[in-house]
Protein backbone atom coordinates (compact mmCIF):
# COMPACT_ATOMS: atom_id res chain seq x y z
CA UNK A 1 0.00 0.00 0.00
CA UNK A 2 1.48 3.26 -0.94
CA UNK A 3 2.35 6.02 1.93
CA UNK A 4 -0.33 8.93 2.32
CA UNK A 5 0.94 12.31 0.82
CA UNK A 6 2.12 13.55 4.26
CA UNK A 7 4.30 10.44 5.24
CA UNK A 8 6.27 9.94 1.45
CA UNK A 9 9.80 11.08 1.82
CA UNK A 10 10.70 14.42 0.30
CA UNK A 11 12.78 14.90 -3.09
CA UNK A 12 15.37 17.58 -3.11
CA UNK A 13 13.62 19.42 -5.44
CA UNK A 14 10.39 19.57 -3.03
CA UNK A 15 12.70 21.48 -0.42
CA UNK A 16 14.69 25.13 0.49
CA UNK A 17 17.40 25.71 1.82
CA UNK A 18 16.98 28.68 4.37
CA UNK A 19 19.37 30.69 6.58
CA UNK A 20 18.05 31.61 10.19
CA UNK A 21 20.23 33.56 12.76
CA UNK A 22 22.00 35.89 10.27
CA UNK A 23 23.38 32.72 8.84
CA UNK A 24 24.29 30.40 11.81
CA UNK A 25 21.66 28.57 10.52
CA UNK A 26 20.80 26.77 7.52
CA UNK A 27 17.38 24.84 7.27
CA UNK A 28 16.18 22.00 4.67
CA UNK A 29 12.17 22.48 4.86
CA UNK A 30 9.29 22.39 2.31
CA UNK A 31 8.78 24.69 -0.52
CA UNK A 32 5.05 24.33 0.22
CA UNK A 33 2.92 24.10 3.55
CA UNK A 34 3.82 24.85 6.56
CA UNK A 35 7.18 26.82 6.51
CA UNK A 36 9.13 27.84 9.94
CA UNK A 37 9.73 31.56 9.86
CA UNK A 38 10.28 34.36 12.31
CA UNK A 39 7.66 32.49 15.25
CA UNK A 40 10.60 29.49 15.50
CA UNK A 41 12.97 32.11 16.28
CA UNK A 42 11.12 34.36 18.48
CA UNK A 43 9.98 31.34 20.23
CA UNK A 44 13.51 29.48 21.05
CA UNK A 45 15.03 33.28 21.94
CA UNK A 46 12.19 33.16 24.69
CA UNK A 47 13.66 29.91 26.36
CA UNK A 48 15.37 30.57 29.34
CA UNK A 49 17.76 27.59 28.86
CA UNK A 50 21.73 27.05 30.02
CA UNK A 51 24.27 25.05 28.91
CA UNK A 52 24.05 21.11 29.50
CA UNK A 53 19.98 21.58 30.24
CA UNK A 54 17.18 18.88 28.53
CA UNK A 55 15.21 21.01 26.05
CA UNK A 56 11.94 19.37 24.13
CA UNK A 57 10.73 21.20 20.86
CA UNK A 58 7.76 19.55 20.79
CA UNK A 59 5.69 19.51 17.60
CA UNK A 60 8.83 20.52 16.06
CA UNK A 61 8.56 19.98 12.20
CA UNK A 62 12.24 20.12 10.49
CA UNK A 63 13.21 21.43 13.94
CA UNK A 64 13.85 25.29 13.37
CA UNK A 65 13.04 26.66 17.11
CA UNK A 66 14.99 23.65 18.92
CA UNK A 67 18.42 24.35 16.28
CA UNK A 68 17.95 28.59 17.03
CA UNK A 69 17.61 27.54 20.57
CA UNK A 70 20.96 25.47 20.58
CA UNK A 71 22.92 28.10 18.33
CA UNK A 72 22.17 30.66 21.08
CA UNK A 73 23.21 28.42 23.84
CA UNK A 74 25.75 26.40 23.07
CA UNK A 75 25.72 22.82 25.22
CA UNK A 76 22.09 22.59 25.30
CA UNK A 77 20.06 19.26 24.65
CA UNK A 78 17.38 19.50 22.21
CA UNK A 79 14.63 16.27 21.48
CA UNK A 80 12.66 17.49 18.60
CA UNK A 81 9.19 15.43 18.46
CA UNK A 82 6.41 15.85 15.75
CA UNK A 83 4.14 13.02 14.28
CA UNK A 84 5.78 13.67 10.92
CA UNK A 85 8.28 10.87 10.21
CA UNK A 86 9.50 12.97 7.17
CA UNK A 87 9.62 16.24 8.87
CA UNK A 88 11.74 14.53 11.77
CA UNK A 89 14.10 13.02 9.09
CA UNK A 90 14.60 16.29 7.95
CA UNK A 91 15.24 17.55 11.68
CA UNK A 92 18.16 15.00 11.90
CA UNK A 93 19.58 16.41 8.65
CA UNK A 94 19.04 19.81 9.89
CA UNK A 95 21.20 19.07 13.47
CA UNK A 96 23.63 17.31 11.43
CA UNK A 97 24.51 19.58 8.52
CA UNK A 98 24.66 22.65 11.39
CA UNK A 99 27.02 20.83 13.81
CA UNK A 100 24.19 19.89 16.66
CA UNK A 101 24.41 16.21 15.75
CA UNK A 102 26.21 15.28 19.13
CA UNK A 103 23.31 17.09 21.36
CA UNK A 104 19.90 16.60 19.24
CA UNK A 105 17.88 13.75 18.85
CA UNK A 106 14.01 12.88 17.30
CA UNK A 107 11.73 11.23 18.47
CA UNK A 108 8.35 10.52 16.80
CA UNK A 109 5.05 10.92 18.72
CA UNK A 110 1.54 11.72 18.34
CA UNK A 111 0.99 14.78 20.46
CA UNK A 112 -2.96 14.38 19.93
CA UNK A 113 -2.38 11.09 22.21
CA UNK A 114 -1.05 10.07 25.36
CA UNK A 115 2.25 10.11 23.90
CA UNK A 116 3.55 7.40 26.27
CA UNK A 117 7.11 7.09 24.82
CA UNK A 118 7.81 10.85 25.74
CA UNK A 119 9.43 10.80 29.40
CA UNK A 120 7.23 12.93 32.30
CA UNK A 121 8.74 15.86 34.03
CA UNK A 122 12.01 14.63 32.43
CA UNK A 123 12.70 18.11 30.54
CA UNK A 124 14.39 21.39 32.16
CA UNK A 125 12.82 23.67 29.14
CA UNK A 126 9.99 23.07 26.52
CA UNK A 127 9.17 25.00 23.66
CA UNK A 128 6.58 24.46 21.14
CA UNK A 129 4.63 26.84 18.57
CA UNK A 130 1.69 24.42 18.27
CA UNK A 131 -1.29 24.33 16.12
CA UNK A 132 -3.60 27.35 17.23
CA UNK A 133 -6.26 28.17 14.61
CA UNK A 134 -9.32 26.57 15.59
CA UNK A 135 -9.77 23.86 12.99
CA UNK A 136 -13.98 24.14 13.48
CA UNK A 137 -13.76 28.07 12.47
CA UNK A 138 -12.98 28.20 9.04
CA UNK A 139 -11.58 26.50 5.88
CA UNK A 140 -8.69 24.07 6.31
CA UNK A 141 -5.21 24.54 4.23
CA UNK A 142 -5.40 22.54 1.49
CA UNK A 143 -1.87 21.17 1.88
CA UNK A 144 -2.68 18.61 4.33
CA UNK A 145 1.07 19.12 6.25
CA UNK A 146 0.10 22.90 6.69
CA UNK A 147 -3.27 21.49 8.37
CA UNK A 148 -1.56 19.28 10.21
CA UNK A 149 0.86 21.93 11.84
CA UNK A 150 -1.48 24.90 11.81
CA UNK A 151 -4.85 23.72 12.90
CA UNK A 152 -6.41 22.55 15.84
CA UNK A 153 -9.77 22.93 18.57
CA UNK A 154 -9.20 24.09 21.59
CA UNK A 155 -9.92 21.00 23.21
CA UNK A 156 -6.84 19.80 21.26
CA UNK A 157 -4.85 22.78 22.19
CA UNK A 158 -5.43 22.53 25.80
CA UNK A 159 -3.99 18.80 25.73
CA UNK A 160 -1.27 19.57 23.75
CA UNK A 161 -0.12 21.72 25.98
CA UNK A 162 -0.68 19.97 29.14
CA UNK A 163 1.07 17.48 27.63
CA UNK A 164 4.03 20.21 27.31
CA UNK A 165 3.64 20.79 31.31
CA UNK A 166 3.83 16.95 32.40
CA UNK A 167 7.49 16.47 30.58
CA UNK A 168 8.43 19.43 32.07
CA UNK A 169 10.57 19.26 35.16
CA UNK A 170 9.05 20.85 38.10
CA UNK A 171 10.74 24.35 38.37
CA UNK A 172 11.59 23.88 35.03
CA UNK A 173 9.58 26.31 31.56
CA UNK A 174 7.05 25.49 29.00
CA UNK A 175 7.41 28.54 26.28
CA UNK A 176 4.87 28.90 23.65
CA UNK A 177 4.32 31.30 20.81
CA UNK A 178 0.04 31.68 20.30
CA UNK A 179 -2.66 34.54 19.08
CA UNK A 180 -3.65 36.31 21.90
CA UNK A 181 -7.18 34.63 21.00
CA UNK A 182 -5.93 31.67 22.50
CA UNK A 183 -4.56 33.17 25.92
CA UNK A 184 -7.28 31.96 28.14
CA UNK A 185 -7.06 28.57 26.62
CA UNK A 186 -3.43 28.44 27.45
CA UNK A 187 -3.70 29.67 30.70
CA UNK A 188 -6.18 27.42 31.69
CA UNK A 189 -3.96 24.56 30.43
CA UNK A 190 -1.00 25.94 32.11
CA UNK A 191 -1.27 27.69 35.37
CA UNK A 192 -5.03 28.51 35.71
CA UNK A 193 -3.89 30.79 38.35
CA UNK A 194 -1.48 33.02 36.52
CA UNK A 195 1.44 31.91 38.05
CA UNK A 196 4.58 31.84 37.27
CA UNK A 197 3.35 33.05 33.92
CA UNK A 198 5.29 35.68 31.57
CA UNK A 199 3.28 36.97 28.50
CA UNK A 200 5.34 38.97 25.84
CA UNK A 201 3.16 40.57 22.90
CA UNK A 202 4.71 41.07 20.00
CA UNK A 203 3.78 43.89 18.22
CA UNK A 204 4.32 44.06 14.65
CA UNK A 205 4.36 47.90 14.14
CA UNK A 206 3.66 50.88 16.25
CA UNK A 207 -0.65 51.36 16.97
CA UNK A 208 -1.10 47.70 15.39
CA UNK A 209 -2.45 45.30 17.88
CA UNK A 210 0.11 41.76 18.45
CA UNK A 211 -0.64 39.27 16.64
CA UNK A 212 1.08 36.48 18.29
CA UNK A 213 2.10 36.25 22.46
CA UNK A 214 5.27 34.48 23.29
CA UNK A 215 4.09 33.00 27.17
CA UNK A 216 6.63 30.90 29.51
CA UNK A 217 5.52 29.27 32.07
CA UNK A 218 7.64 28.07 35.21
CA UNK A 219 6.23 25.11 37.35
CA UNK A 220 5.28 25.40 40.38
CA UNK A 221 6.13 28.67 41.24
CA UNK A 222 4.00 31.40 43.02
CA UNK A 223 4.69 34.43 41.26
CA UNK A 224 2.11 36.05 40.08
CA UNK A 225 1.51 36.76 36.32
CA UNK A 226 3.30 39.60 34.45
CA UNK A 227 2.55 41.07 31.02
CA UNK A 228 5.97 42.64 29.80
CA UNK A 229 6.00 45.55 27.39
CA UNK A 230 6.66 43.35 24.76
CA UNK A 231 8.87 43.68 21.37
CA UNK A 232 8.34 46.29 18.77
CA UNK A 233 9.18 44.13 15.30
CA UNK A 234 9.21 46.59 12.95
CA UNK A 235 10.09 50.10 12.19
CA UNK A 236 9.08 53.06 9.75
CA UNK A 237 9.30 51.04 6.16
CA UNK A 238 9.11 47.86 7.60
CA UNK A 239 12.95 47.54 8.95
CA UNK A 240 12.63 45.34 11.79
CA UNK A 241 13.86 47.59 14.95
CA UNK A 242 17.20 47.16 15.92
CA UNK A 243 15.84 44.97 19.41
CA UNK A 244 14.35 42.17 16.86
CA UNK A 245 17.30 42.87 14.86
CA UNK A 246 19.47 41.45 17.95
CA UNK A 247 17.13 38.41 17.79
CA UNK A 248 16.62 37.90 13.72
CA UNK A 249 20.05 37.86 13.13
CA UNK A 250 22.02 38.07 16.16
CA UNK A 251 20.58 35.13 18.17
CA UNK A 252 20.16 37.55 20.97
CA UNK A 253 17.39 36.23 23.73
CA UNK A 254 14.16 37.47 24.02
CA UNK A 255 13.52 39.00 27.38
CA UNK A 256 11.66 41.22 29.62
């Protein structure tokens, strides 16, 4: 029986090859569906991670977020997990063709389960940009890939990422990039109190509301929530201001 669309392997001439990171990085994804773009980055330059720590980029795709996140911290352990057995080949090619082979692994899991084979409270840091749009609120992306990685209910989005909380260490961060649309839903998922919560908007111009919220979450903590003034991507013309410039091309961290 032949393999369905989104499980054949990919030909050379179905891919790009993409520089991230002002050029640290070079990336091997899909000329068509879902393509990792400046979210991946802004995401992994959110993770508070050291050197030596257990990082989990979890619905990872070729693995974009988890490599920015190791070429800004240099020592760090990245498992990249997605359902995609071609995507996660691609990962491994990714880690290996930028020097990460050593410290980055795959591991293939259906994040819509249980998930068994992933380890519980076993990571320091995870980071995931999962799939947001509410699948029963409009017209899905014809690529069936793009679907896979871009759409989901929020029932769905609320186990995903309680699923990101229970591999997560305790004292340790879940960081994920979202709409603010799906705020509550996160939080709820989370830390339904607030705390220990950190929301950064990012606002894509000056007077234009954000469009996506970078939130990190540390476990069991009691702080209370904070909303930080959040990054200012881009300038007059569309330049992106020299603070995401640090991040775009610098691999600088996202902080508050």
């Amino acid at each position: 029986m032949p393999l369905p669309p989104d499980q054949r392997p990919l030909d050379a001439a179905d891919l790009t090859d993409d520089a991230f990171l002002g050029g640290r990085l070079q990336v091997l994804q899909p000329r068509k569906g879902f393509r990792a773009g400046l979210d991946a980055v802004m995401l992994a330059a959110a993770v508070p991670a050291r050197p030596r720590q257990f990082a989990c980029d979890l619905g990872s795709g070729v693995g974009t977020a988890g490599l920015c996140l190791a070429a800004r911290v240099e020592g760090v352990h990245v498992m990249a997990v997605d359902i995609d057995a071609p995507m996660l080949e691609l990962a491994s090619r990714n880690a290996a063709r930028n020097g990460r082979a050593g410290t980055f692994a795959v591991m293939e899991a259906d994040l819509s389960g249980r998930a068994r084979n992933l380890p519980r409270q076993h990571f320091h840091h995870v980071l995931t940009n999962p799939p947001f749009h509410d699948e029963a609120s409009g017209t899905s992306a014809p690529e069936r890939r793009k679907a896979n990685a871009k759409e989901i209910g929020a029932d769905g989005l609320r186990h995903w990422l309680r699923l990101a909380r229970a591999i997560t260490r305790p004292g340790g961060t879940v960081t994920a990039i979202l709409p603010p649309g799906q705020l509550p839903v996160a939080l709820e998922a989370l830390s339904p109190h607030g705390r220990g919560v950190t929301v950064i908007p990012l606002w894509p111009r000056a007077g234009v509301p954000a469009k996506r919220l970078v939130l990190t979450v540390r476990t069991n903590a009691a702080a209370p929530l904070v909303m930080a003034p959040g990054l200012l991507l881009h300038g007059p013309g569309g330049k992106p201001t020299p603070e995401a410039e640090q991040i775009l091309r610098h691999a600088g961290p996202l902080s508050t």
